[in-house]
C-alpha atoms as a PDB file:
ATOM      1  CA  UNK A   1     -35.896  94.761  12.968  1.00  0.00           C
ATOM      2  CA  UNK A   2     -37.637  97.746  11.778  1.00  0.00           C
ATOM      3  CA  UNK A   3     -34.529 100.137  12.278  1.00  0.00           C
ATOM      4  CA  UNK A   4     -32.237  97.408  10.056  1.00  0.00           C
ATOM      5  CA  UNK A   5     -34.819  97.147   7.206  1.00  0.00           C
ATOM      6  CA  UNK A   6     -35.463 100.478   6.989  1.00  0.00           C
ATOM      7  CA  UNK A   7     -31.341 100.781   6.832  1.00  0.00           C
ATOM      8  CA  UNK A   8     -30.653  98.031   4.560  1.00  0.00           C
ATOM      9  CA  UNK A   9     -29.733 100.305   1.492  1.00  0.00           C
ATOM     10  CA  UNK A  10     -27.416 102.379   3.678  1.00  0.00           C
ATOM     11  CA  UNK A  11     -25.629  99.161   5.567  1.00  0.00           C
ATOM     12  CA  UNK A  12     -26.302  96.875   2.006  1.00  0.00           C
ATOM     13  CA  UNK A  13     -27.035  93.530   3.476  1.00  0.00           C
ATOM     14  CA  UNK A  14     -29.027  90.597   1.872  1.00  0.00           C
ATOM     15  CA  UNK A  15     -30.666  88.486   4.537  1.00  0.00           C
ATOM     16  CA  UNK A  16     -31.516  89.557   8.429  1.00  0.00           C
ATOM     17  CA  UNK A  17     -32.718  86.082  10.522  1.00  0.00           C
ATOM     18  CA  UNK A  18     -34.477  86.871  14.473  1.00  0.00           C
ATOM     19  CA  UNK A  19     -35.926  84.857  16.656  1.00  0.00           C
ATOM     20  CA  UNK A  20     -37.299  85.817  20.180  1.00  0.00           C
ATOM     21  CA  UNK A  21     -36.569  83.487  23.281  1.00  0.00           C
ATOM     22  CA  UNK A  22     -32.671  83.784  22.891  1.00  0.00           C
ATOM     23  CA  UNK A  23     -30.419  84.105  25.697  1.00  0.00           C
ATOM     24  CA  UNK A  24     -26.813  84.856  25.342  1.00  0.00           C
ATOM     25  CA  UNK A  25     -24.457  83.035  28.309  1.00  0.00           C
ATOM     26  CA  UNK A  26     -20.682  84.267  28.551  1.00  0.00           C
ATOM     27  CA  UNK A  27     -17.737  82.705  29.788  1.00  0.00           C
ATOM     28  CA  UNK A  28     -15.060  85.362  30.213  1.00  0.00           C
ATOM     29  CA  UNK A  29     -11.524  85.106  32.175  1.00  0.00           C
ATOM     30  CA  UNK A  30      -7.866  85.893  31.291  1.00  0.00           C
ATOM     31  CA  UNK A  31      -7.088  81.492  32.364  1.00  0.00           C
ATOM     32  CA  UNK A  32      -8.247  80.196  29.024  1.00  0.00           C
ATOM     33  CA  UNK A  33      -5.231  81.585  27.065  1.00  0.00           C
ATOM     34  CA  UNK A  34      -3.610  78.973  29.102  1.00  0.00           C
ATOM     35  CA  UNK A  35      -5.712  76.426  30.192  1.00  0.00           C
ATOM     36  CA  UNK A  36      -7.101  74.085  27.258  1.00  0.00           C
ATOM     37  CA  UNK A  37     -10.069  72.393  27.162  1.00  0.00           C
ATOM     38  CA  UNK A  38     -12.617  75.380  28.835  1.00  0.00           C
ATOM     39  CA  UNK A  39     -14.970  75.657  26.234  1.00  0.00           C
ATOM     40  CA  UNK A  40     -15.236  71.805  26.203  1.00  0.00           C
ATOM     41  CA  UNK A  41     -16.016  71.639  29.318  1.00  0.00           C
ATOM     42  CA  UNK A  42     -18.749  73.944  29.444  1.00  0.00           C
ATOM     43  CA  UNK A  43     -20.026  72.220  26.356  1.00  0.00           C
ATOM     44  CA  UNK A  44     -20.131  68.933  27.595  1.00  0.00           C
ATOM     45  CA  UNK A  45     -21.550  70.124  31.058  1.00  0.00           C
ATOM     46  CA  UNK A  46     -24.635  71.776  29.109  1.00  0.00           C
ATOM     47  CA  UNK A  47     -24.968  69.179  26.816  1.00  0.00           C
ATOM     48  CA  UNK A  48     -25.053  67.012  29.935  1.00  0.00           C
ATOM     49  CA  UNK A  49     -28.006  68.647  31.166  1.00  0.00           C
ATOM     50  CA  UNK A  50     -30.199  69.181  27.851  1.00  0.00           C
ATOM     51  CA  UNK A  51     -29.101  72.430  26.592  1.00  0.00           C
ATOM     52  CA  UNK A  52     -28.844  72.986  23.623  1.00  0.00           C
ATOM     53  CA  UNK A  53     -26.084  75.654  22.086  1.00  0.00           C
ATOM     54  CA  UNK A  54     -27.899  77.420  18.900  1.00  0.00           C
ATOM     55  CA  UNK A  55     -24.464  79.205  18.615  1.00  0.00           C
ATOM     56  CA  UNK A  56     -21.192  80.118  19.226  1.00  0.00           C
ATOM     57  CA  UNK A  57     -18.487  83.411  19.511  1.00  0.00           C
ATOM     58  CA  UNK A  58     -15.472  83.063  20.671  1.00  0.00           C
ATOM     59  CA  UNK A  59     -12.070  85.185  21.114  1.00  0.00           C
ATOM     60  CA  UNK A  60      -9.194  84.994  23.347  1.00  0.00           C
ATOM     61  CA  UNK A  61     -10.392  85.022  26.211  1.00  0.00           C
ATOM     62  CA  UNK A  62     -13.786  85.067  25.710  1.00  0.00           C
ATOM     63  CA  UNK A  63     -17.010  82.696  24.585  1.00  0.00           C
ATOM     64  CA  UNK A  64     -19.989  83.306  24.202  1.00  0.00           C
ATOM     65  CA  UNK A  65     -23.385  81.015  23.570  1.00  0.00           C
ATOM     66  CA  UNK A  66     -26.422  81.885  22.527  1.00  0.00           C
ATOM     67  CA  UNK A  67     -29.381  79.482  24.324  1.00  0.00           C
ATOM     68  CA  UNK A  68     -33.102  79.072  24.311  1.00  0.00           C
ATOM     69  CA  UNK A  69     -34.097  81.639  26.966  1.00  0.00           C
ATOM     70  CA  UNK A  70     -36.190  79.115  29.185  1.00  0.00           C
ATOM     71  CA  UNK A  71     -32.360  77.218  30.106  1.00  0.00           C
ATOM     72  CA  UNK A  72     -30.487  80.839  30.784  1.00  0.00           C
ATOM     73  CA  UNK A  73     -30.739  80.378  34.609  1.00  0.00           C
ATOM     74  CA  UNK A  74     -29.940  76.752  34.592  1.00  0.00           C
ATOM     75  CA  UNK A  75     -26.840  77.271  32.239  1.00  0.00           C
ATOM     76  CA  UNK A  76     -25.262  79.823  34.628  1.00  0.00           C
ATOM     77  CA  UNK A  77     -25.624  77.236  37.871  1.00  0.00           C
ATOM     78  CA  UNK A  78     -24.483  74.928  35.601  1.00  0.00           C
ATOM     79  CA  UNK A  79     -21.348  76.636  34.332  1.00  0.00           C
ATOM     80  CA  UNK A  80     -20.914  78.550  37.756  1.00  0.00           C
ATOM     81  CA  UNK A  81     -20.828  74.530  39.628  1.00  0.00           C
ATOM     82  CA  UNK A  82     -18.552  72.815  36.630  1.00  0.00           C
ATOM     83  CA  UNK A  83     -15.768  75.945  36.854  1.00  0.00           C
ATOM     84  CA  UNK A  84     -16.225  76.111  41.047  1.00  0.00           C
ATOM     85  CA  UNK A  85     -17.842  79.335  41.214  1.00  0.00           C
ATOM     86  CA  UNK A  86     -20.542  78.599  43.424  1.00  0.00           C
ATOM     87  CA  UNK A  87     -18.253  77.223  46.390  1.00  0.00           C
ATOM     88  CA  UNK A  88     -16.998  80.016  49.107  1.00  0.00           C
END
């Protein structure tokens, strides 16, 4: 935070918002140009268990949500069971 305020006439922004306790979770794989309905999925399944999304990025084959850091490990098994990763 210090660096960015101490830039802010170089870079020109107006506002800079942090918090601490943030963890960002990823979902990343070439299948979701052609399978719809991923991010919904993963949505619903972390809804499901009380986790709350504070936000969201997304690009083609990529999303990305940020989470209170006290869920991170629990959103991964979650997300690794829903989408079969955790079976041999």
């Amino acid at each position: 935070m210090r660096v960015l305020e101490s830039a802010k006439d170089d870079i020109s922004y107006e506002i800079i918002q942090s918090e601490k306790g943030l963890v960002k979770v990823s979902v990343i794989g070439i299948g979701m140009r052609s399978n719809a309905g991923v991010a919904s999925t993963a949505f619903t399944a972390l809804a499901n268990k009380g986790i709350n999304i504070r936000a969201i990025t997304t690009s083609e084959i990529k999303f990305s949500l940020l989470i209170d850091a006290d869920y991170g490990e629990l959103a991964v098994r979650t997300l690794h069971q829903e989408y079969g990763l955790d079976e041999k």
